[in-house]
N, C-alpha and C. Protein backbone atom coordinates (compact mmCIF):
# COMPACT_ATOMS: atom_id res chain seq x y z
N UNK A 1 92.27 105.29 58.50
CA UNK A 1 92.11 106.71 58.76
C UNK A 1 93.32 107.25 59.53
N UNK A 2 93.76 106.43 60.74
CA UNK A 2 94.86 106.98 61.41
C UNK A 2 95.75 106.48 60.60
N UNK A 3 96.02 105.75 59.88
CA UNK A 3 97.65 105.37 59.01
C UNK A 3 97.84 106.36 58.27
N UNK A 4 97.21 107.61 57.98
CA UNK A 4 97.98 108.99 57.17
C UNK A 4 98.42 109.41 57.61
N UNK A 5 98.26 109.12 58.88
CA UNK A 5 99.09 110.34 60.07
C UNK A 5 100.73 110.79 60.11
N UNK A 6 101.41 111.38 59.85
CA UNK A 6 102.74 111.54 60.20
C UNK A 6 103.26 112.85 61.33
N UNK A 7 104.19 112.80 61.39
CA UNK A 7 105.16 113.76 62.17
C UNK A 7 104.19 115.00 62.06
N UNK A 8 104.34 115.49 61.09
CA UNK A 8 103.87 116.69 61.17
C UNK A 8 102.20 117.20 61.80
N UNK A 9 101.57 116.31 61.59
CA UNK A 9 100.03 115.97 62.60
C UNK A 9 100.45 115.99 63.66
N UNK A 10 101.53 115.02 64.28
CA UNK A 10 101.57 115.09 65.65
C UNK A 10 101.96 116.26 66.25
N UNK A 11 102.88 117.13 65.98
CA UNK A 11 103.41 118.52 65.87
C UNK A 11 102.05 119.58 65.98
N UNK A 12 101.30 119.24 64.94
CA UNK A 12 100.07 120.22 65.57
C UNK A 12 99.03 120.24 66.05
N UNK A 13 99.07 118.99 66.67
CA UNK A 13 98.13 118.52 67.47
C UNK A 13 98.98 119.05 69.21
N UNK A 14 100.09 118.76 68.98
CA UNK A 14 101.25 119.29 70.11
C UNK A 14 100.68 121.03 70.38
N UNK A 15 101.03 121.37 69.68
CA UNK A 15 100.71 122.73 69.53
C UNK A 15 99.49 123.50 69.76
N UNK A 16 98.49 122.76 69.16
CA UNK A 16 97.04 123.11 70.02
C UNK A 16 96.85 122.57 71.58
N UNK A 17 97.35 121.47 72.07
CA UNK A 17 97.18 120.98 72.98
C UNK A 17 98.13 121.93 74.15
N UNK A 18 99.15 122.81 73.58
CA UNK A 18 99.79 123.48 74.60
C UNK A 18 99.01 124.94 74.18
N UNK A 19 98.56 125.65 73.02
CA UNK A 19 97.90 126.57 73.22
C UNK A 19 96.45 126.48 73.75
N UNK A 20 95.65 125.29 74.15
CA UNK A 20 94.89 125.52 75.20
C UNK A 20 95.16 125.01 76.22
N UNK A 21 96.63 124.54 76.93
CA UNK A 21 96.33 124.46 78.32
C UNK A 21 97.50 125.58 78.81
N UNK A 22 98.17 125.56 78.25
CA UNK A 22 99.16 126.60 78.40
C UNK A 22 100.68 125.76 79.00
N UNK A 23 101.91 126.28 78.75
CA UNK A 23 102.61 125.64 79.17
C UNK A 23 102.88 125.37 80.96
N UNK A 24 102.25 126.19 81.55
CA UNK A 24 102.83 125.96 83.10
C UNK A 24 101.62 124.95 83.85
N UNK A 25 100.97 124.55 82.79
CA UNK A 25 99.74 123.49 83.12
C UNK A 25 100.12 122.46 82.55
N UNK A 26 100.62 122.11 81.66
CA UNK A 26 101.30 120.85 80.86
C UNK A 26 101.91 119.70 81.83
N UNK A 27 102.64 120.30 83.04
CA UNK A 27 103.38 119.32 83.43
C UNK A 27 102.53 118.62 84.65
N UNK A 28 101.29 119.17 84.98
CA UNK A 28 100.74 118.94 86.15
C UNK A 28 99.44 117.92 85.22
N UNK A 29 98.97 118.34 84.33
CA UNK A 29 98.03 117.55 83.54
C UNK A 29 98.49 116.12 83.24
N UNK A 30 100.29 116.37 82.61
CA UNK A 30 100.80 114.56 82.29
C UNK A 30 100.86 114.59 83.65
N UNK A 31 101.27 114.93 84.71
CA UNK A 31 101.55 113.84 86.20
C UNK A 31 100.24 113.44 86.51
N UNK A 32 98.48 114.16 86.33
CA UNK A 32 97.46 114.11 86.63
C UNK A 32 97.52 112.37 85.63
N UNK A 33 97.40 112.58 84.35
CA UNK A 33 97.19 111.23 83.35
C UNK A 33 97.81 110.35 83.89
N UNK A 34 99.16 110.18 84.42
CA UNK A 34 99.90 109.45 84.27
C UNK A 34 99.34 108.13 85.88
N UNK A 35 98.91 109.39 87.13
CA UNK A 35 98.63 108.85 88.00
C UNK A 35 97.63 108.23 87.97
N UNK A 36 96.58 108.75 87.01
CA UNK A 36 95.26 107.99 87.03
C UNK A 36 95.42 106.51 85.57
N UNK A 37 96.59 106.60 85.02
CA UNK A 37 96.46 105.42 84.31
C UNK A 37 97.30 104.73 85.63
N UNK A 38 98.04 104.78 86.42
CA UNK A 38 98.84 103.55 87.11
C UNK A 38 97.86 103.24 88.36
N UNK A 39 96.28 104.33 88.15
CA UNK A 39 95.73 103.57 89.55
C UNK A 39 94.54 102.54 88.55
N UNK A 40 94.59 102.94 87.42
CA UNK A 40 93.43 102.12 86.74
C UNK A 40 94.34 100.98 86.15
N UNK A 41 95.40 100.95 86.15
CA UNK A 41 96.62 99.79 86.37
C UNK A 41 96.34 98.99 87.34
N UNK A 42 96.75 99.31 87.91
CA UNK A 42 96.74 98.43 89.90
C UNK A 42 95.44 98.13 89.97
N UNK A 43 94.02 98.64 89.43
CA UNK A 43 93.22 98.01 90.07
C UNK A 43 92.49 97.34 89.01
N UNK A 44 93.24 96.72 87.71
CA UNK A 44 92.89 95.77 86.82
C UNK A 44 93.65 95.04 87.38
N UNK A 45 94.78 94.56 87.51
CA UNK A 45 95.50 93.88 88.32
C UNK A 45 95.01 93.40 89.41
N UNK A 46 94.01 93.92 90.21
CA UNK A 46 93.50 93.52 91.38
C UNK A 46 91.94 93.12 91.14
N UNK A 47 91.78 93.09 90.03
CA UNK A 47 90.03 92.96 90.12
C UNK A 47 90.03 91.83 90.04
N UNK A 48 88.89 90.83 90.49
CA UNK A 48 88.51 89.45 89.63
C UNK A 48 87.84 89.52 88.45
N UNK A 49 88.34 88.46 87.82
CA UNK A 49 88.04 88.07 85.93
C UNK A 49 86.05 87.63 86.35
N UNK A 50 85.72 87.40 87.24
CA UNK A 50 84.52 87.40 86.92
C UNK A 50 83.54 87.49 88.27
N UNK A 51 82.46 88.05 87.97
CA UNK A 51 81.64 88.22 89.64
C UNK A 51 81.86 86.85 90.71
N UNK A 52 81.99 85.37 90.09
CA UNK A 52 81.99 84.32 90.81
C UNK A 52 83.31 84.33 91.48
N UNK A 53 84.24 84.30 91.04
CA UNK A 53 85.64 84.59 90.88
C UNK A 53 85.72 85.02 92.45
N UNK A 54 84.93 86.44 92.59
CA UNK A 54 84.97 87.32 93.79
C UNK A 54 84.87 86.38 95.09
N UNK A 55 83.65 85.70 95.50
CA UNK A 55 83.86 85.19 96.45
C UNK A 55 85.00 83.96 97.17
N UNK A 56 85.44 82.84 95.76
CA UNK A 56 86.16 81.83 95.67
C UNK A 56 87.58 82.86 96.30
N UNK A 57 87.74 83.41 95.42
CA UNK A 57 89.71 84.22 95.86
C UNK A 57 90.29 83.78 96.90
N UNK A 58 89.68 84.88 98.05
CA UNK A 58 89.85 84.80 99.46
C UNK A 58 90.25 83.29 99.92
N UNK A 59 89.12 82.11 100.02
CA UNK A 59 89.34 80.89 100.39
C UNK A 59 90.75 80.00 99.89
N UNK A 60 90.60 80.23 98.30
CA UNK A 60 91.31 79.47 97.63
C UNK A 60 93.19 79.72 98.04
N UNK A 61 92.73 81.38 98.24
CA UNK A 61 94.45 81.83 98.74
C UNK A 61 94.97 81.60 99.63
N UNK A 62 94.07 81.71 100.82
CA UNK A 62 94.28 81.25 102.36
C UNK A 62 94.70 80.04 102.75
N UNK A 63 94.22 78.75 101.41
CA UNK A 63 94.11 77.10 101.51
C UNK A 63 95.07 77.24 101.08
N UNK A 64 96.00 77.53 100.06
CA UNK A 64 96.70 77.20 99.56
C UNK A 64 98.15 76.94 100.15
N UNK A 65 98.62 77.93 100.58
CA UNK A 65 99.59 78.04 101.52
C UNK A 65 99.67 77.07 102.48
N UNK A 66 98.57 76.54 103.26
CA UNK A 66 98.39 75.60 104.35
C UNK A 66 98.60 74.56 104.10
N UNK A 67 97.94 73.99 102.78
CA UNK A 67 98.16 72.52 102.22
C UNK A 67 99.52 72.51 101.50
N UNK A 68 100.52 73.29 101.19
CA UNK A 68 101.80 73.46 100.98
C UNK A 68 102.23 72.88 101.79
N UNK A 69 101.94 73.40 102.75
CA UNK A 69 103.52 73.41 104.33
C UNK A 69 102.79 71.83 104.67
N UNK A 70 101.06 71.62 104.89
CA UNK A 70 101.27 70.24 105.34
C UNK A 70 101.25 69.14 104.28
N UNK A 71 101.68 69.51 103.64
CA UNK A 71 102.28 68.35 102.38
C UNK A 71 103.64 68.18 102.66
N UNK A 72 104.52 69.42 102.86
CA UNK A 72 105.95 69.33 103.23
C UNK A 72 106.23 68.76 104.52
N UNK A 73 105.67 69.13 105.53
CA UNK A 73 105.83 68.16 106.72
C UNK A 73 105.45 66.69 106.77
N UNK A 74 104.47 66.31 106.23
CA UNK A 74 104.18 65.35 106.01
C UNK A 74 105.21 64.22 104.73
N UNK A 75 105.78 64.56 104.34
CA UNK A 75 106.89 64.24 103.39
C UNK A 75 108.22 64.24 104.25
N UNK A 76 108.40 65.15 105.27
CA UNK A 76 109.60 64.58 105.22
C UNK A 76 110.12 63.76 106.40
């Protein structure tokens, strides 16, 4: 259905989309989209892959670092 689409669709789809918001609203609407896709960005990036996930994180991150350094001291 969308593979008919060409240039010229997009053009008037352009065109309705600026005759109902108007042009001096255009630029505040993409900065509005743009901010709410980079916060629904950042906080896929930050979510855990699963409810269990949630509590483990915290511990696992905190250990990790610690048993680094005393593996390295202990080595050398």
């Amino acid at each position: 259905m969308l593979a008919n689409l060409n240039g010229w669709h997009l053009l008037i789809v352009l065109a309705v989309i600026l005759l109902l918001f108007g042009a001096a609203r255009l630029p505040a609407l993409a900065r509005s989209v743009g901010q709410s896709a980079r916060i629904l960005k950042g906080e896929m990036r930050h979510a855990p892959k699963t409810a269990g996930d949630e509590a483990d994180s915290p511990a696992i991150a905190d250990d990790a670092p610690a048993a680094r350094t005393a593996d390295t001291r202990s080595s050398s």
